[in-house]
N, C-alpha and C. Protein backbone atom coordinates (compact mmCIF):
# COMPACT_ATOMS: atom_id res chain seq x y z
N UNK A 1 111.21 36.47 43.64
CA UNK A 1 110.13 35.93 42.86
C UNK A 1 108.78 36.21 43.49
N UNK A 2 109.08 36.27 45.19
CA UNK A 2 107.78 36.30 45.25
C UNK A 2 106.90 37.96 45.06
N UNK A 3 107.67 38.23 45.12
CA UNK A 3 107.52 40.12 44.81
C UNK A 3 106.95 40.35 43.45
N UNK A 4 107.72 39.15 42.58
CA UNK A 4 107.53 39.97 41.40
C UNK A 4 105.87 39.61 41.26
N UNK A 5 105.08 38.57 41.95
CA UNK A 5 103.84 38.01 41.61
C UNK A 5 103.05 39.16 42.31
N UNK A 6 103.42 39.96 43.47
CA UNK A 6 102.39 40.37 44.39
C UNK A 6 102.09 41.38 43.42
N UNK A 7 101.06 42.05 43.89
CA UNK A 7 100.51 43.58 43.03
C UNK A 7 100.98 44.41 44.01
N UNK A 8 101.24 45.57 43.22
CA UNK A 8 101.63 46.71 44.29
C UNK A 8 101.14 47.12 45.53
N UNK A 9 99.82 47.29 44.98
CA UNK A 9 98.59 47.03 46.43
C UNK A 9 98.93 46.15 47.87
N UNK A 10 99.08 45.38 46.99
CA UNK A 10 99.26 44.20 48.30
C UNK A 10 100.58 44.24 49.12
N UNK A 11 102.19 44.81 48.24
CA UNK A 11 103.10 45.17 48.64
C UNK A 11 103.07 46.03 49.52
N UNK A 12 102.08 46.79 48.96
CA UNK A 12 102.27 48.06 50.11
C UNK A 12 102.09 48.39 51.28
N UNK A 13 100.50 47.39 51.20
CA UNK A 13 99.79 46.94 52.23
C UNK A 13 101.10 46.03 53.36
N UNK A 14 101.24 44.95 52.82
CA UNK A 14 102.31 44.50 53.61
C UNK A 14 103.59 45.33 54.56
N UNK A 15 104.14 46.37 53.67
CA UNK A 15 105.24 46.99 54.52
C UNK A 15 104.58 48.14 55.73
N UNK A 16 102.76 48.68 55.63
CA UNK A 16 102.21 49.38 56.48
C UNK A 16 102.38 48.23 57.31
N UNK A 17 101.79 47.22 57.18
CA UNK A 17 101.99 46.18 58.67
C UNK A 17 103.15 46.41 59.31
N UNK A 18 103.95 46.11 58.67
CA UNK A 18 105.62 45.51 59.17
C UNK A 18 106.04 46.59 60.23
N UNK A 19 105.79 48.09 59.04
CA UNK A 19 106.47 48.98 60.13
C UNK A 19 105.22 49.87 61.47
N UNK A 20 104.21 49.10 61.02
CA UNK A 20 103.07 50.09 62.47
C UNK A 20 103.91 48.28 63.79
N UNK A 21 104.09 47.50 63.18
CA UNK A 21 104.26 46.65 64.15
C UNK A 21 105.72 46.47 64.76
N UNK A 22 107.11 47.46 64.06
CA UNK A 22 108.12 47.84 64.53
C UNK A 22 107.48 49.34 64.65
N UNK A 23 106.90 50.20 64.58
CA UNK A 23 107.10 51.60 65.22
C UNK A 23 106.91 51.78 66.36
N UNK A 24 106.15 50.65 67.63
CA UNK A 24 105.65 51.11 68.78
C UNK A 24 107.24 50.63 69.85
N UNK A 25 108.04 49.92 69.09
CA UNK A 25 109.56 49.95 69.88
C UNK A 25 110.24 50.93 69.50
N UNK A 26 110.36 51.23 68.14
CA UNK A 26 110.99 52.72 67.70
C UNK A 26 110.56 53.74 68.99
N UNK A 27 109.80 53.89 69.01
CA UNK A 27 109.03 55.51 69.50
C UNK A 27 109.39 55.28 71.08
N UNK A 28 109.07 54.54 71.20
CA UNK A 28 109.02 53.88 73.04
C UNK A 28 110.52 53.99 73.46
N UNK A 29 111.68 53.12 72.85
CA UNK A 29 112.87 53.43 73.53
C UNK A 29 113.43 55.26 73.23
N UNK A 30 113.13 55.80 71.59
CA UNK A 30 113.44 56.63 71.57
C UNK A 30 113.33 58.13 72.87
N UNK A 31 111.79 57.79 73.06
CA UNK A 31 110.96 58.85 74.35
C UNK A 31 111.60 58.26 75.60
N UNK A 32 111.77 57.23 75.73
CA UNK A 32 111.55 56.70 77.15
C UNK A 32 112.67 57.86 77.52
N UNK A 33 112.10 58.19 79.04
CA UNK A 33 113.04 59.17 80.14
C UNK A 33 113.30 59.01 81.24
N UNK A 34 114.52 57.86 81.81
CA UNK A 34 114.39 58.01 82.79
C UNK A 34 114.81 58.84 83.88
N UNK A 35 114.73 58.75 85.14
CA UNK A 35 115.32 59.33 86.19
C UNK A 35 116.51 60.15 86.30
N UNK A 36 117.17 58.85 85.63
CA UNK A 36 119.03 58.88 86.23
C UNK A 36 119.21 60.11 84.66
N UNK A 37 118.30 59.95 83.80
CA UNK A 37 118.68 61.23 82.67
C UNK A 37 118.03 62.19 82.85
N UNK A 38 117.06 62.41 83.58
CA UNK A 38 116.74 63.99 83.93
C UNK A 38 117.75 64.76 85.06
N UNK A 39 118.09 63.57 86.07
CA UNK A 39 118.88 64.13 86.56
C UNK A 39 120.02 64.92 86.35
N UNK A 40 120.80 64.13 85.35
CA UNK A 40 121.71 64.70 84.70
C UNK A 40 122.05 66.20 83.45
N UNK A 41 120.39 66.60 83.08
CA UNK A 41 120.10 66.91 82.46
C UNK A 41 119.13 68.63 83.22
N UNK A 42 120.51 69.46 83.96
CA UNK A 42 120.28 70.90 84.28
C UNK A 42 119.25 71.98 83.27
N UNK A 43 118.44 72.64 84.59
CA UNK A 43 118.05 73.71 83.72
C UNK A 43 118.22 74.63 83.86
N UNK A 44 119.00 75.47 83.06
CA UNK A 44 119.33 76.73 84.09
C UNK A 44 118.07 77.90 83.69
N UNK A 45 117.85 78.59 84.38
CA UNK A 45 116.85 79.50 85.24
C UNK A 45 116.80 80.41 84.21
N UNK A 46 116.08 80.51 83.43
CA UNK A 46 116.50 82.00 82.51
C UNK A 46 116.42 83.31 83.11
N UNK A 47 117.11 84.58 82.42
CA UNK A 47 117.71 85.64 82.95
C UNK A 47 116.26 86.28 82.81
N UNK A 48 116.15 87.07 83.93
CA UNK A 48 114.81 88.12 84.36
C UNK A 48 114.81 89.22 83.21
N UNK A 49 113.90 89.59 81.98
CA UNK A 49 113.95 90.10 81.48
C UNK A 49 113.22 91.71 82.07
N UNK A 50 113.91 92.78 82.19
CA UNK A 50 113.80 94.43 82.43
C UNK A 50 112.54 95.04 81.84
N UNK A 51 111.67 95.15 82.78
CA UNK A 51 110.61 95.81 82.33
C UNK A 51 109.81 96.52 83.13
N UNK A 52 108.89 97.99 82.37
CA UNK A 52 108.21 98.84 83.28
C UNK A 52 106.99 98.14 83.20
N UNK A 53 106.38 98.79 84.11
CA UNK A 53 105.28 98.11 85.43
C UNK A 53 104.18 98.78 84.10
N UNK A 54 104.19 99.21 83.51
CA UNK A 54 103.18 99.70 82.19
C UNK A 54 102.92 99.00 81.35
N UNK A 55 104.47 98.67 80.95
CA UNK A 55 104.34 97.82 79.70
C UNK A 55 103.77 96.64 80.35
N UNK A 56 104.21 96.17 81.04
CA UNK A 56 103.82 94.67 81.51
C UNK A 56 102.56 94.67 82.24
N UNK A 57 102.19 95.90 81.92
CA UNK A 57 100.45 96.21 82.17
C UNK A 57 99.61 95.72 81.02
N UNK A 58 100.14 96.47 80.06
CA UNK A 58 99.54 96.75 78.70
C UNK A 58 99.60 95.41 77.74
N UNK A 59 101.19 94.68 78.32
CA UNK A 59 101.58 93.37 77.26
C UNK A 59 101.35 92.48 78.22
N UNK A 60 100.26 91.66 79.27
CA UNK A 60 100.85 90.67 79.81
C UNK A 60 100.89 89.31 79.16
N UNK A 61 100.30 88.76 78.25
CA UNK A 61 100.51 87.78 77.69
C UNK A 61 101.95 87.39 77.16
N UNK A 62 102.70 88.78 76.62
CA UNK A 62 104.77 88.80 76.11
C UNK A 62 105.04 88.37 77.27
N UNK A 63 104.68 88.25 78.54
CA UNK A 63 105.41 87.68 79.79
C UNK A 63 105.18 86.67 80.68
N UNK A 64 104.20 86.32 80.01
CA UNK A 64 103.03 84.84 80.83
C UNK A 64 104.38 84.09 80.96
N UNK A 65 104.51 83.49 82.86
CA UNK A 65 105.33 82.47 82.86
C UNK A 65 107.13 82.93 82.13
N UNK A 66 107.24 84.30 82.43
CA UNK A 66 108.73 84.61 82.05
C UNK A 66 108.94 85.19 83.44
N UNK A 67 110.33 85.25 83.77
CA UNK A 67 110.65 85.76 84.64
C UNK A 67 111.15 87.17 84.14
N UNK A 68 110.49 88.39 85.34
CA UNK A 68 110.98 89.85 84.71
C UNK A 68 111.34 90.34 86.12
N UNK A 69 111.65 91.52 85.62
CA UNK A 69 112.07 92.38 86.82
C UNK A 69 111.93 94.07 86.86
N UNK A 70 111.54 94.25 87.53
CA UNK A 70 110.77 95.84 87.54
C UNK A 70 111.14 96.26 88.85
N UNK A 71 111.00 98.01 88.80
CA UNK A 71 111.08 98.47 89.60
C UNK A 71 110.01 99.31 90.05
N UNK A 72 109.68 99.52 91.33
CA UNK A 72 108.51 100.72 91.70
C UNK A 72 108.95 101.22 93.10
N UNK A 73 107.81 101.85 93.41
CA UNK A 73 107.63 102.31 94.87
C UNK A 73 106.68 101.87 95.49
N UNK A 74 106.77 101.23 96.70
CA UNK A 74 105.96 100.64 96.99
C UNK A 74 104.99 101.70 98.32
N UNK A 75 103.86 100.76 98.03
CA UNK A 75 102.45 101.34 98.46
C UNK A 75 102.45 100.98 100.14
N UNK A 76 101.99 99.51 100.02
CA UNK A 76 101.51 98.46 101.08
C UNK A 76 101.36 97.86 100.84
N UNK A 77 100.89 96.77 101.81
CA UNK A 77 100.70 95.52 101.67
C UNK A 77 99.46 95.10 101.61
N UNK A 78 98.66 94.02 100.78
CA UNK A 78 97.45 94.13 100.40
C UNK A 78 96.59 92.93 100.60
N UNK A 79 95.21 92.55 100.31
CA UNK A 79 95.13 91.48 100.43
C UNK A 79 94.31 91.24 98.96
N UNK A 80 94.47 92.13 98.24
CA UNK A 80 93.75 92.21 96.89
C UNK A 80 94.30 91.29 95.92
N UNK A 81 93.08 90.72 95.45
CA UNK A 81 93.65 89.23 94.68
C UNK A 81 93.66 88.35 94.94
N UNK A 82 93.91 87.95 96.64
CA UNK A 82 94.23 86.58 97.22
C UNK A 82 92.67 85.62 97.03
N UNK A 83 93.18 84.52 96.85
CA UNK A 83 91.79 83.73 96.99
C UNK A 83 91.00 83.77 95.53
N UNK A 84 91.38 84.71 94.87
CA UNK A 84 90.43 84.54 93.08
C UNK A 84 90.83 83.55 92.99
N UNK A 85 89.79 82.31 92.50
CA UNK A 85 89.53 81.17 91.67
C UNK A 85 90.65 81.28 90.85
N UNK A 86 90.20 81.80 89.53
CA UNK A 86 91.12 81.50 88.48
C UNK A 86 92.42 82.22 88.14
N UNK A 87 92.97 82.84 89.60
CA UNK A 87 94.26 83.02 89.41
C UNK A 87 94.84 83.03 91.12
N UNK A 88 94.66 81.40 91.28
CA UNK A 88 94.57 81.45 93.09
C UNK A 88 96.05 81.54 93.72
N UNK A 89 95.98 82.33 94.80
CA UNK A 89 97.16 82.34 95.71
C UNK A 89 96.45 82.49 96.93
N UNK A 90 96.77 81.11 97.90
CA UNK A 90 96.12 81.19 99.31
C UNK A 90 96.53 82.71 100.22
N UNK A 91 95.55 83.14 100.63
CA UNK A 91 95.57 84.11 101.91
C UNK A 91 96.50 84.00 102.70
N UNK A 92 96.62 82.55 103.39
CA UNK A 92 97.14 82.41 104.40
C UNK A 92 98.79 81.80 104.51
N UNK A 93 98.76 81.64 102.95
CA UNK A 93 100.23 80.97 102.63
C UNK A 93 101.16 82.79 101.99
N UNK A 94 99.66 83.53 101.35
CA UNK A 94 100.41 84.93 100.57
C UNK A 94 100.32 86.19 100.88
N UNK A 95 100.93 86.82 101.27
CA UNK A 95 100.54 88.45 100.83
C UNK A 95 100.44 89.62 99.93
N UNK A 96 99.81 90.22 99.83
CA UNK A 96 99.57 90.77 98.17
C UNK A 96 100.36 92.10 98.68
N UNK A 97 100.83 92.73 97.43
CA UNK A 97 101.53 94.22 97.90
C UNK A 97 101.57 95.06 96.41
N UNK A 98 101.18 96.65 96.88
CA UNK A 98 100.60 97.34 95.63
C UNK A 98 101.90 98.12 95.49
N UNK A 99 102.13 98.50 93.94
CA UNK A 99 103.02 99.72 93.92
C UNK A 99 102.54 100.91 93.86
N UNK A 100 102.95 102.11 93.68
CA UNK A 100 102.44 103.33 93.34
C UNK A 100 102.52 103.36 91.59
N UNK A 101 101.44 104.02 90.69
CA UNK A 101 101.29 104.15 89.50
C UNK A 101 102.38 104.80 89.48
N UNK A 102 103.64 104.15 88.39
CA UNK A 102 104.68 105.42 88.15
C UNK A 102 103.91 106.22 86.72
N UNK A 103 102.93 106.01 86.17
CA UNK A 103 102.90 107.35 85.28
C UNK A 103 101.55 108.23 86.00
N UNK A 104 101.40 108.18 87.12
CA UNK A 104 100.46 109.48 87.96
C UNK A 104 101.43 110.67 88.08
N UNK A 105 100.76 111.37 88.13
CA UNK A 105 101.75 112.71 89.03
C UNK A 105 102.24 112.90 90.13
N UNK A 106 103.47 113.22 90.22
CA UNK A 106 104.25 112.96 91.57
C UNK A 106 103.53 113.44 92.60
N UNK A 107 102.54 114.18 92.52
CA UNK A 107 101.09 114.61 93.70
C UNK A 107 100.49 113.58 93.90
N UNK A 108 100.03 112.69 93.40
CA UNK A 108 98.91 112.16 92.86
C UNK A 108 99.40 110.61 93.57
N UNK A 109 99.54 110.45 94.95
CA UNK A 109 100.02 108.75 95.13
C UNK A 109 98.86 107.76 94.81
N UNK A 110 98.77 107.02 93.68
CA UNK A 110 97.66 106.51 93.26
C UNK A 110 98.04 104.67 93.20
N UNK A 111 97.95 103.73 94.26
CA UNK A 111 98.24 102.01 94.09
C UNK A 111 97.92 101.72 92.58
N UNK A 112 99.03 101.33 91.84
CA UNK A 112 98.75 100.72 90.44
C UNK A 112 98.06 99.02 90.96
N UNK A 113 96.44 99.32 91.36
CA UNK A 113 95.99 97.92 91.81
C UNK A 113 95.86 96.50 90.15
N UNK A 114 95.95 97.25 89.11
CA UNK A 114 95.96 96.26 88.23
C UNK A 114 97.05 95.10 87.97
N UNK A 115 98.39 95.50 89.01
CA UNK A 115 99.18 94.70 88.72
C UNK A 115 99.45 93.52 90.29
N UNK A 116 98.84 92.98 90.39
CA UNK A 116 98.22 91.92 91.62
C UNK A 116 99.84 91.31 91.93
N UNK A 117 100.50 91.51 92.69
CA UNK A 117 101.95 90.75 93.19
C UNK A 117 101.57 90.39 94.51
N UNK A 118 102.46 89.16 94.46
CA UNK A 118 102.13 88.28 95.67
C UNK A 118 103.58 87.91 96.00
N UNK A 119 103.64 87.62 97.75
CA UNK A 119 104.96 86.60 98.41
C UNK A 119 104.24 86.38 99.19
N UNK A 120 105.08 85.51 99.53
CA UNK A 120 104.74 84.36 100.36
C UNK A 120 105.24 84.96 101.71
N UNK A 121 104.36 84.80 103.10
CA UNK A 121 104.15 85.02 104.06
C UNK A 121 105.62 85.00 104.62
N UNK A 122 106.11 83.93 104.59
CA UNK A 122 107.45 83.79 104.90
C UNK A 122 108.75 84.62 104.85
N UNK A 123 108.57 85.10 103.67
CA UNK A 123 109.59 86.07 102.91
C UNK A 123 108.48 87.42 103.23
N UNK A 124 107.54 87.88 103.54
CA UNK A 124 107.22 89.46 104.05
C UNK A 124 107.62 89.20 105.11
N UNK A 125 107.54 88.56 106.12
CA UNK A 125 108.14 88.76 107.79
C UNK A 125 109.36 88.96 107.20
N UNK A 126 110.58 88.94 106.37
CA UNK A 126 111.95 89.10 106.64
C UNK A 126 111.94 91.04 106.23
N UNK A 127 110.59 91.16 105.80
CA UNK A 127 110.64 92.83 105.40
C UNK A 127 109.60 93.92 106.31
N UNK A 128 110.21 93.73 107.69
CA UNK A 128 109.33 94.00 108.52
C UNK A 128 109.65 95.72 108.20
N UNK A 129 110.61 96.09 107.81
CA UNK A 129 111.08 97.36 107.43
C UNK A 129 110.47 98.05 106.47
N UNK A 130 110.11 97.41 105.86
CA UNK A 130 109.42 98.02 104.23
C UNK A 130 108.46 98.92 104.94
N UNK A 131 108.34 100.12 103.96
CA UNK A 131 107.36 101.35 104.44
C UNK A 131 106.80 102.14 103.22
N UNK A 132 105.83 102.83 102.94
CA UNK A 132 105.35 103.59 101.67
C UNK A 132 106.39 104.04 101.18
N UNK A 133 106.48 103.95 100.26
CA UNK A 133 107.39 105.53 99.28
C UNK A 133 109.20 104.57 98.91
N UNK A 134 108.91 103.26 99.86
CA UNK A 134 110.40 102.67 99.51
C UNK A 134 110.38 102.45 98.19
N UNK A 135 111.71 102.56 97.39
CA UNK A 135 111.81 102.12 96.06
C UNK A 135 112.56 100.97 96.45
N UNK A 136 111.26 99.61 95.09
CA UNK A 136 111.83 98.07 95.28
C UNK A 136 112.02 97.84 94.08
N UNK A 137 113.10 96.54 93.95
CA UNK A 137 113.29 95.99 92.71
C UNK A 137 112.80 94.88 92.86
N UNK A 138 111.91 94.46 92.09
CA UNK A 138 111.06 92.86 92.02
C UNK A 138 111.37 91.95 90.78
N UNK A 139 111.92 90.64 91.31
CA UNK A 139 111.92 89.70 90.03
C UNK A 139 110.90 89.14 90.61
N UNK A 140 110.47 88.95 89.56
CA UNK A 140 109.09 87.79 89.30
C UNK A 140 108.39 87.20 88.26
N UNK A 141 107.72 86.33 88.37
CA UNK A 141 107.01 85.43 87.34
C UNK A 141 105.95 85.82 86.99
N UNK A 142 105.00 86.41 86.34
CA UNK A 142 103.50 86.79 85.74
C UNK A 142 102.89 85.27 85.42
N UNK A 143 102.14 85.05 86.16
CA UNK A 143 101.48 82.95 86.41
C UNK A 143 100.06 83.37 85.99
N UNK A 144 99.81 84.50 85.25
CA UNK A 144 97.72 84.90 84.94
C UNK A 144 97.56 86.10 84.32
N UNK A 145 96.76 85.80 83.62
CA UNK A 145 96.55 87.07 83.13
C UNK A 145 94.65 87.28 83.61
N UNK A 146 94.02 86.81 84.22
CA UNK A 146 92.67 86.81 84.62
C UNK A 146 92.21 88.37 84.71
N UNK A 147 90.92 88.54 84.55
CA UNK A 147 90.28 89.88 84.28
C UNK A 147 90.62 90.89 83.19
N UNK A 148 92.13 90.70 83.04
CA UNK A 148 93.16 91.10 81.79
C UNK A 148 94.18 92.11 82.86
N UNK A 149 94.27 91.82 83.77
CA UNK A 149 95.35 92.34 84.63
C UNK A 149 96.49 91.07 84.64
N UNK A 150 97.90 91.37 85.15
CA UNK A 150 98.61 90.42 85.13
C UNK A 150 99.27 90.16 86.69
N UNK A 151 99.39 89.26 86.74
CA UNK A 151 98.96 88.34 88.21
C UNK A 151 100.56 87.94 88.41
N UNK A 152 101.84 88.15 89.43
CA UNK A 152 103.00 87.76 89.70
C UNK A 152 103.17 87.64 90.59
N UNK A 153 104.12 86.05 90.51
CA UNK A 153 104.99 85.94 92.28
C UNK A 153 106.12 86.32 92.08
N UNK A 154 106.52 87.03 93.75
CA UNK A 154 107.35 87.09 93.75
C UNK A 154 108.71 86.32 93.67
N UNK A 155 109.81 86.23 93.36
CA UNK A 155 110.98 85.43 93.55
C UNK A 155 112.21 86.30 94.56
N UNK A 156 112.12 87.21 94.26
CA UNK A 156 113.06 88.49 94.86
C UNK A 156 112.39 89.86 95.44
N UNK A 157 112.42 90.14 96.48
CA UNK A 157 112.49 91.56 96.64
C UNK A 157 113.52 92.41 96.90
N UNK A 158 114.13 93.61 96.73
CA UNK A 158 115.27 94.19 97.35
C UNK A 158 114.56 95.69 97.45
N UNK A 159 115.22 95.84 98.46
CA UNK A 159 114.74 97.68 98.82
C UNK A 159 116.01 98.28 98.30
N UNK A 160 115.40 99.24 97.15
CA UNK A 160 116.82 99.78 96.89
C UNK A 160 117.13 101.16 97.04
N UNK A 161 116.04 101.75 97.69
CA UNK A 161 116.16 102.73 98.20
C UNK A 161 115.33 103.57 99.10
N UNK A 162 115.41 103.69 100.43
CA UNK A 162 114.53 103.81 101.26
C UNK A 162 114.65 105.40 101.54
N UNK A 163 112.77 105.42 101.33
CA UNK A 163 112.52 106.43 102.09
C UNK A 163 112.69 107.42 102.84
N UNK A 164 112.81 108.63 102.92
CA UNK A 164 112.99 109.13 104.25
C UNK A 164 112.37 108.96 106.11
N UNK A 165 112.87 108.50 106.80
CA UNK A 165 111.42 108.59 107.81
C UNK A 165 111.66 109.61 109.08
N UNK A 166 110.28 109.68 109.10
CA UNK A 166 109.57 110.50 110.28
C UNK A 166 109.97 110.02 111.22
N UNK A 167 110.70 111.16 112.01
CA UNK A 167 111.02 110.64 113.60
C UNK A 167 109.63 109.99 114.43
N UNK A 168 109.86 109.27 115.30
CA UNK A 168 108.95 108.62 116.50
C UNK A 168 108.91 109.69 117.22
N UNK A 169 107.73 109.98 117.65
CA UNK A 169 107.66 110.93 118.61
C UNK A 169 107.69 110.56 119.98
């Protein structure tokens, strides 16, 4: 009866109350997250997607924050990059390291410096071996695209094929 007196207006009005004053328990237990469920709740690592040191020149935004994996030859070790503001990796925590351009001419050893890779201090002392001309396989993360170059840490290095070297004299 008492419905049938109200005007629609006013009905309607009424059930916006009712439910803005049950939605803030709806929403709240639904979100709530605790601890003991993140814990339980694995992430597994997604798979390093295969890519040349070009493309992921040319596309770095397709890889912002993906994990990839490329191969080159490596140059040296650098300090180019370290310390930029807006795509920072400490000096003293990183080391920067260049590849060789793979589309130069095999004359032509030219550092592809647009592609800024970084490890961590820790992990270059275990590659006291590394030397020019080694071929490496790198997984890593692209964390910037600043200047429009693309900016990666390392996660992995492997030498997968070393160099020839010059005897010590």
């Amino acid at each position: 009866m008492l419905f049938q007196t109200l005007s629609a207006r006013l009905l309607l009005s009424f059930l916006v109350l009712i439910a803005c004053a049950i939605a803030p328990n709806l929403t709240a237990s639904a979100t709530a997250v605790t601890p003991a469920k993140v814990a339980h709740t694995a992430v597994k690592p997604a798979k390093p997607v295969a890519v040349n040191l070009i493309t992921l020149l040319k596309h770095p935004d397709a890889y912002l924050h993906k994990p990839v994996q490329f191969s080159g030859t490596f140059s040296s070790f650098s300090s180019l990059g370290l310390d930029y503001k807006p795509a920072f990796r400490d000096g003293k925590e990183h080391v920067g390291l260049l590849l060789f351009r793979p589309d130069a001419l095999p004359a032509h050893k030219i550092p592809l410096a647009e592609v800024k890779i970084f490890i961590h201090r820790k992990e270059s002392e275990k590659l006291p071996d590394l030397e020019t001309n080694d071929l490496v396989t790198i997984v890593g993360t692209p964390f910037s695209t600043a200047l429009g170059d693309v900016w990666v840490d390392v996660n992995t290095l492997t030498i997968t094929q070393r160099a020839p070297r010059k005897p010590k004299d």
